[in-house]
PDB file of N, CA and C in Angstrom:
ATOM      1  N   UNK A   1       0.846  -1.154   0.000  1.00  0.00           N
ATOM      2  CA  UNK A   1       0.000   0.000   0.000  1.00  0.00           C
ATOM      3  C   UNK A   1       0.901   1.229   0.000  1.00  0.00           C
ATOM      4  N   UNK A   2       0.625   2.396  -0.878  1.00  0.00           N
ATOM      5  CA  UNK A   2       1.441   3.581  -1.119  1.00  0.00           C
ATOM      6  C   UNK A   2       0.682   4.598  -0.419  1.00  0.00           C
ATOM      7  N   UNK A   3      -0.524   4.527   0.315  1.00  0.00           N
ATOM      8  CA  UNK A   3      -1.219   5.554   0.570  1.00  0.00           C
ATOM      9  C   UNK A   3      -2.411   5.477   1.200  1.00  0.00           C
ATOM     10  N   UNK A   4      -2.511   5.752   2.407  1.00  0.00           N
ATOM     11  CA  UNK A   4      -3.837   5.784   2.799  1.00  0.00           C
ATOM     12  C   UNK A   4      -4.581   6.852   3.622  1.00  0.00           C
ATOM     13  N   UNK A   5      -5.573   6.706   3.981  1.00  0.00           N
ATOM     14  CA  UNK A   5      -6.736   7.379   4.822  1.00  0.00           C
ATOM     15  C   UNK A   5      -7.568   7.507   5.233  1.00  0.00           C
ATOM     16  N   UNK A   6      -8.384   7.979   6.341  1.00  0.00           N
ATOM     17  CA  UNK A   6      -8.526   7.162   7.876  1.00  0.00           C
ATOM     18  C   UNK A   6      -9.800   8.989   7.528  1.00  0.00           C
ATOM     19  N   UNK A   7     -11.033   8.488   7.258  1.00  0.00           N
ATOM     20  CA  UNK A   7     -12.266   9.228   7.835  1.00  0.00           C
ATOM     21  C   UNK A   7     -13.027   8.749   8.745  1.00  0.00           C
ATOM     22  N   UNK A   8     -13.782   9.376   9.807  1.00  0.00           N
ATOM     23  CA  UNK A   8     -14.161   9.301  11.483  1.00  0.00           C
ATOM     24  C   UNK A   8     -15.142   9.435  11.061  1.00  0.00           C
ATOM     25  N   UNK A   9     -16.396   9.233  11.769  1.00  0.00           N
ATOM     26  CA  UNK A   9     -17.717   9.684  11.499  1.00  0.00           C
ATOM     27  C   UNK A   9     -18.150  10.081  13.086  1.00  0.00           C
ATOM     28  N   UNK A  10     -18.661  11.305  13.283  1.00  0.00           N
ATOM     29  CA  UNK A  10     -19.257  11.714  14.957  1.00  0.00           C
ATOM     30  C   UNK A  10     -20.655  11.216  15.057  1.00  0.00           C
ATOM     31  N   UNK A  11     -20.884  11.433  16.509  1.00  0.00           N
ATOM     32  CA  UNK A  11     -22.020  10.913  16.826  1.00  0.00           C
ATOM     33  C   UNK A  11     -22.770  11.174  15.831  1.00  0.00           C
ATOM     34  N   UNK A  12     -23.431  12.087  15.363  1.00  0.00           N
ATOM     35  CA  UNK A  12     -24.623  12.473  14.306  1.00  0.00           C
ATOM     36  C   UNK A  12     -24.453  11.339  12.995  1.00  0.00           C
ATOM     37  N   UNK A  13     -23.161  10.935  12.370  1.00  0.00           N
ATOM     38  CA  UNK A  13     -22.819   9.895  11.456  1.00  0.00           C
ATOM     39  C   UNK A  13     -22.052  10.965  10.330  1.00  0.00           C
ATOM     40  N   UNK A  14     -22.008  12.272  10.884  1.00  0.00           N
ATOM     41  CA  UNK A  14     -21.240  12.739   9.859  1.00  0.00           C
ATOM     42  C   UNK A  14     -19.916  12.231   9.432  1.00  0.00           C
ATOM     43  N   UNK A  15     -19.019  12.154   8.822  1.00  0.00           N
ATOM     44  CA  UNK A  15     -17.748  11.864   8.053  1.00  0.00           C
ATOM     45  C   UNK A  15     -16.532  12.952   8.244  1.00  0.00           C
ATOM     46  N   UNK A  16     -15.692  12.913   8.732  1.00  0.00           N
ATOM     47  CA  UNK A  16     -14.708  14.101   8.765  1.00  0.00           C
ATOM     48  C   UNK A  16     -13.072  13.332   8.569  1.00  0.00           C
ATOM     49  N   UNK A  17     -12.242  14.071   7.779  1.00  0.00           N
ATOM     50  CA  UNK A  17     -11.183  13.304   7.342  1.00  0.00           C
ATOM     51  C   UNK A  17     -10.024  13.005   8.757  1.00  0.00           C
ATOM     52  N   UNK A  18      -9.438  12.032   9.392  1.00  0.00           N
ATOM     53  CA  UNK A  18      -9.106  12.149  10.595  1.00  0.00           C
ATOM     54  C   UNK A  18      -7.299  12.592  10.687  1.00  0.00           C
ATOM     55  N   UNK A  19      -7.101  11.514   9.035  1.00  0.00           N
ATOM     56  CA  UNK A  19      -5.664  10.987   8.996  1.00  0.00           C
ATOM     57  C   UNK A  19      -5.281  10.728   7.605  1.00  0.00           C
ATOM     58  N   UNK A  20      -4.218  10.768   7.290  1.00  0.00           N
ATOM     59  CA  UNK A  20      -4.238  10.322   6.102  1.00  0.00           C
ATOM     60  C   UNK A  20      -2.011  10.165   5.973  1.00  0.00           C
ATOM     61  N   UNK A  21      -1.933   9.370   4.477  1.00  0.00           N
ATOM     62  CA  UNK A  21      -0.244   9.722   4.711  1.00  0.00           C
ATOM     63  C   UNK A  21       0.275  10.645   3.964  1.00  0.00           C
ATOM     64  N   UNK A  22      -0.305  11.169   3.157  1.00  0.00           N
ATOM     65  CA  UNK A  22      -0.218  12.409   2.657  1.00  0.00           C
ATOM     66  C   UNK A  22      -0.691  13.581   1.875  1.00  0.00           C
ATOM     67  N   UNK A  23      -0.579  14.776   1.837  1.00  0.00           N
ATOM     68  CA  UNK A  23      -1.610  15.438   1.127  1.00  0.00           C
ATOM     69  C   UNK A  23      -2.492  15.075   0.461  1.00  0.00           C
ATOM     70  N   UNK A  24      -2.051  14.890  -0.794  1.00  0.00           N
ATOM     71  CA  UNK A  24      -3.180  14.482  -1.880  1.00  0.00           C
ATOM     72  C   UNK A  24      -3.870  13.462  -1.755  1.00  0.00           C
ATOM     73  N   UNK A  25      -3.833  12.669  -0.541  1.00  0.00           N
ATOM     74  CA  UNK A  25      -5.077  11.604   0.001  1.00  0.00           C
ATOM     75  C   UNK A  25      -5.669  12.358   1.018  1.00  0.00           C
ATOM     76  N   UNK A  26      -5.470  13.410   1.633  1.00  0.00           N
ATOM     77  CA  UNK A  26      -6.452  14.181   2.966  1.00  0.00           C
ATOM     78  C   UNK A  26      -7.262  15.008   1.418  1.00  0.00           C
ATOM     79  N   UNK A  27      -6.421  15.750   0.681  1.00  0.00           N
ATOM     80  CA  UNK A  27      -7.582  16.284  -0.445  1.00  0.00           C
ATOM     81  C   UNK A  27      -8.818  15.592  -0.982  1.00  0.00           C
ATOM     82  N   UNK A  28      -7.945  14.205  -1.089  1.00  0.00           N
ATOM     83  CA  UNK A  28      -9.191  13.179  -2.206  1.00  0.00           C
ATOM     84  C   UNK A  28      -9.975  12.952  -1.251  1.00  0.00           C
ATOM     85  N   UNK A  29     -10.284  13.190   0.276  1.00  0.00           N
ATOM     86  CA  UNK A  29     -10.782  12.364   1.454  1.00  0.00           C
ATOM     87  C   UNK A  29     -12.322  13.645   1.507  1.00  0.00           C
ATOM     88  N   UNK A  30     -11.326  14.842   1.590  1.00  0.00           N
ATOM     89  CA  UNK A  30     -12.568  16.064   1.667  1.00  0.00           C
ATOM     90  C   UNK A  30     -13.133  16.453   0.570  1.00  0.00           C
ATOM     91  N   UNK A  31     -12.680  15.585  -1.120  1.00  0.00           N
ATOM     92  CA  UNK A  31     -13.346  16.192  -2.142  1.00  0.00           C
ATOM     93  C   UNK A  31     -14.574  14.981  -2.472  1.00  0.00           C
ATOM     94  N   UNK A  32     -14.045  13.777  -1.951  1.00  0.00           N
ATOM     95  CA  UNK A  32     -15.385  12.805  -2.022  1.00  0.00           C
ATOM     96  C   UNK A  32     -16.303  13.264  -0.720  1.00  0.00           C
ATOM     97  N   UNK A  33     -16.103  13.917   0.563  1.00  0.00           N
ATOM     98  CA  UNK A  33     -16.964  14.009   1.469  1.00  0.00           C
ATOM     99  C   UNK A  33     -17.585  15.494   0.761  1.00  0.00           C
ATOM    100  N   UNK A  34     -17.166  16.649  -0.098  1.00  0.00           N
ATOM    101  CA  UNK A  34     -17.985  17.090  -0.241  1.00  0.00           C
ATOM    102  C   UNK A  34     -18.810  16.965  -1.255  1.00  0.00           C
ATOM    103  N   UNK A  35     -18.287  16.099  -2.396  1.00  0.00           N
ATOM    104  CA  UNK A  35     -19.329  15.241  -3.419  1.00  0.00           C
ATOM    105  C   UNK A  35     -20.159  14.250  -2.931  1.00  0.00           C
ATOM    106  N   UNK A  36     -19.802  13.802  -1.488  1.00  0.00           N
ATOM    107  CA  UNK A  36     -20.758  12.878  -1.041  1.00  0.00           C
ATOM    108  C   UNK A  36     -20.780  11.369  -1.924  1.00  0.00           C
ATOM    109  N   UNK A  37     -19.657  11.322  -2.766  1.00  0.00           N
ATOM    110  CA  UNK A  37     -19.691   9.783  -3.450  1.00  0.00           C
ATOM    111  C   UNK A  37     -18.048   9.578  -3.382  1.00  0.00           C
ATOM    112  N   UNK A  38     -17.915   8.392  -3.724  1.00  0.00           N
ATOM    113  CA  UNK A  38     -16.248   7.868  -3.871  1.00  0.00           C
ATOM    114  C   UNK A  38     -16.137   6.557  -2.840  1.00  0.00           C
ATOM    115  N   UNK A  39     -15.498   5.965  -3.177  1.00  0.00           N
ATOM    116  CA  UNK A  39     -14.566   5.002  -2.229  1.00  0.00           C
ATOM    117  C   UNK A  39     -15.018   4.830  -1.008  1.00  0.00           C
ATOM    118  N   UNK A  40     -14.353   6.034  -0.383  1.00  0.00           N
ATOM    119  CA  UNK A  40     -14.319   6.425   1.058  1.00  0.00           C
ATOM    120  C   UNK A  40     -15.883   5.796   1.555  1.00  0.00           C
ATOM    121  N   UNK A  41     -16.761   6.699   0.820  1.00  0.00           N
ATOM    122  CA  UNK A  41     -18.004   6.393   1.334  1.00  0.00           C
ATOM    123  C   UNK A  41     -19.039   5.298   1.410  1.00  0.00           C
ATOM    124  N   UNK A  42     -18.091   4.761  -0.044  1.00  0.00           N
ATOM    125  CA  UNK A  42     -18.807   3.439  -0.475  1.00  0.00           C
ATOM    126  C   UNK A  42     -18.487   2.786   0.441  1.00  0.00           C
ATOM    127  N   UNK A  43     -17.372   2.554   1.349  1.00  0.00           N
ATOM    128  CA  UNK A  43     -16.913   1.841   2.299  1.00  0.00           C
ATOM    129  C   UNK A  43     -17.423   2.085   3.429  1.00  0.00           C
ATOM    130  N   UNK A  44     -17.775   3.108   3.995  1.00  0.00           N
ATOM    131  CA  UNK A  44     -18.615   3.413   4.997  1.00  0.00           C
ATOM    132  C   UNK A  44     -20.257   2.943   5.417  1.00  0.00           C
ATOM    133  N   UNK A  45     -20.787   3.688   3.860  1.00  0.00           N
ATOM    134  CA  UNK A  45     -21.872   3.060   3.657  1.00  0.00           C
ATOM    135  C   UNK A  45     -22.373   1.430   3.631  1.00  0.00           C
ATOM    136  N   UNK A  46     -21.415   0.846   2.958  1.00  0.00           N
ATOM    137  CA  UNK A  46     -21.730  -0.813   2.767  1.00  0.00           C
ATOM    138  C   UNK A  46     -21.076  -1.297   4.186  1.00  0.00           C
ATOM    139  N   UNK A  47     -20.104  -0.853   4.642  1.00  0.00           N
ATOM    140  CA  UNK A  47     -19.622  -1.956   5.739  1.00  0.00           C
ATOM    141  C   UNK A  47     -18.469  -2.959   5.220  1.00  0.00           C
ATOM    142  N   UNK A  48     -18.048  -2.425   3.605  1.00  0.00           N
ATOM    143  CA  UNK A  48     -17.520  -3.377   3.240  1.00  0.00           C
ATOM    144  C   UNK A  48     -15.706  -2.765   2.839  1.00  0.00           C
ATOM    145  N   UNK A  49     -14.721  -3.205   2.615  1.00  0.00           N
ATOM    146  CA  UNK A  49     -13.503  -2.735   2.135  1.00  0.00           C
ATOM    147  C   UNK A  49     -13.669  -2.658   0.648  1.00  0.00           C
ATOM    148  N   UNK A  50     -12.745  -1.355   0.392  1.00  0.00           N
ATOM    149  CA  UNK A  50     -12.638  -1.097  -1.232  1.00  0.00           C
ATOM    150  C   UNK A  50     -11.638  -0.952  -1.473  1.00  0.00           C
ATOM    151  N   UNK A  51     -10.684  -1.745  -2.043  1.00  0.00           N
ATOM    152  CA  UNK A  51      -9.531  -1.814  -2.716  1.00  0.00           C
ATOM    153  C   UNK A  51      -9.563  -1.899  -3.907  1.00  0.00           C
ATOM    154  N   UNK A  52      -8.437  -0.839  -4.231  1.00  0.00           N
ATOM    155  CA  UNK A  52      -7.809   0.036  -5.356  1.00  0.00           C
ATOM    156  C   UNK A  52      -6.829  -0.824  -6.098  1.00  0.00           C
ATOM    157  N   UNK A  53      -6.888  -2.039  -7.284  1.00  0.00           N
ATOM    158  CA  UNK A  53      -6.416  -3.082  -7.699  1.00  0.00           C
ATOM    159  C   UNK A  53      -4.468  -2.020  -8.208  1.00  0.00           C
ATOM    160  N   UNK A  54      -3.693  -2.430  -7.785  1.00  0.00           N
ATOM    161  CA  UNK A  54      -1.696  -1.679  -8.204  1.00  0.00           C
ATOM    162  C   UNK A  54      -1.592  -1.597  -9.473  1.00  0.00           C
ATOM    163  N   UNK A  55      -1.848  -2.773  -9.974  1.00  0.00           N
ATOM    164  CA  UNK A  55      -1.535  -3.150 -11.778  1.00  0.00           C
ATOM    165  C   UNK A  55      -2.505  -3.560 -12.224  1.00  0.00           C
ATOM    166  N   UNK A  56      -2.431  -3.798 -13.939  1.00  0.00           N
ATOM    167  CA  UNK A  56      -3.221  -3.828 -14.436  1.00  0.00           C
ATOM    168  C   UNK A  56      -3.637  -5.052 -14.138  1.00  0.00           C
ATOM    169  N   UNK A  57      -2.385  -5.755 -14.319  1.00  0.00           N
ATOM    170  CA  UNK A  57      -2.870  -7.326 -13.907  1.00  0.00           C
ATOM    171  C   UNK A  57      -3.820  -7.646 -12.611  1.00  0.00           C
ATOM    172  N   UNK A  58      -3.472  -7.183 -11.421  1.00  0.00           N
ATOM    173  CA  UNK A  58      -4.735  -7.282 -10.448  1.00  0.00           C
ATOM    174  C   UNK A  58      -6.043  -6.826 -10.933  1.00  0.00           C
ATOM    175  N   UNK A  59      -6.346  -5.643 -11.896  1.00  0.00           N
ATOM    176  CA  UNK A  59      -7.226  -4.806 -12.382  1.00  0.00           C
ATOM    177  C   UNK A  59      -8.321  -6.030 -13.132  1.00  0.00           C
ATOM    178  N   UNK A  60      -7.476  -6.867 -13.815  1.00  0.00           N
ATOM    179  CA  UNK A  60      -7.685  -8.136 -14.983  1.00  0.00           C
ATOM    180  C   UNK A  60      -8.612  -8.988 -14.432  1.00  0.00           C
ATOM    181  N   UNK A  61      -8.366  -9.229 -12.896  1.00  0.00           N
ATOM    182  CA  UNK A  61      -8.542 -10.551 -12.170  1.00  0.00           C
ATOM    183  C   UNK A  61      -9.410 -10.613 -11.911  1.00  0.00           C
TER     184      UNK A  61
END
């Protein structure tokens, strides 16, 4: 893994970005929470993990 990040949700269930390893993943974290779609949320929402396939070959599989 080259990169990750870590959104919290508060009591109410809102989403707020907590952590991340570097910039441009705390950006991508607050530009899907203010589009309200992406990854992040899909993962929140379902309960389930979303992984981002490295190569194409994982991409294939």
């Amino acid at each position: 893994m080259s990169a990750a990040g870590i959104l919290l949700a508060d009591p109410d269930g809102a989403l707020q970005v907590a952590a991340s390893s570097a910039e441009p993943v705390r950006l991508l974290g607050l530009f899907q929470l203010e589009k309200r779609d992406g990854r992040c949320l899909d993962c929140y929402r379902t309960g389930r993990a979303v992984v981002r396939p490295r190569t194409r070959a994982q991409l294939l599989r």
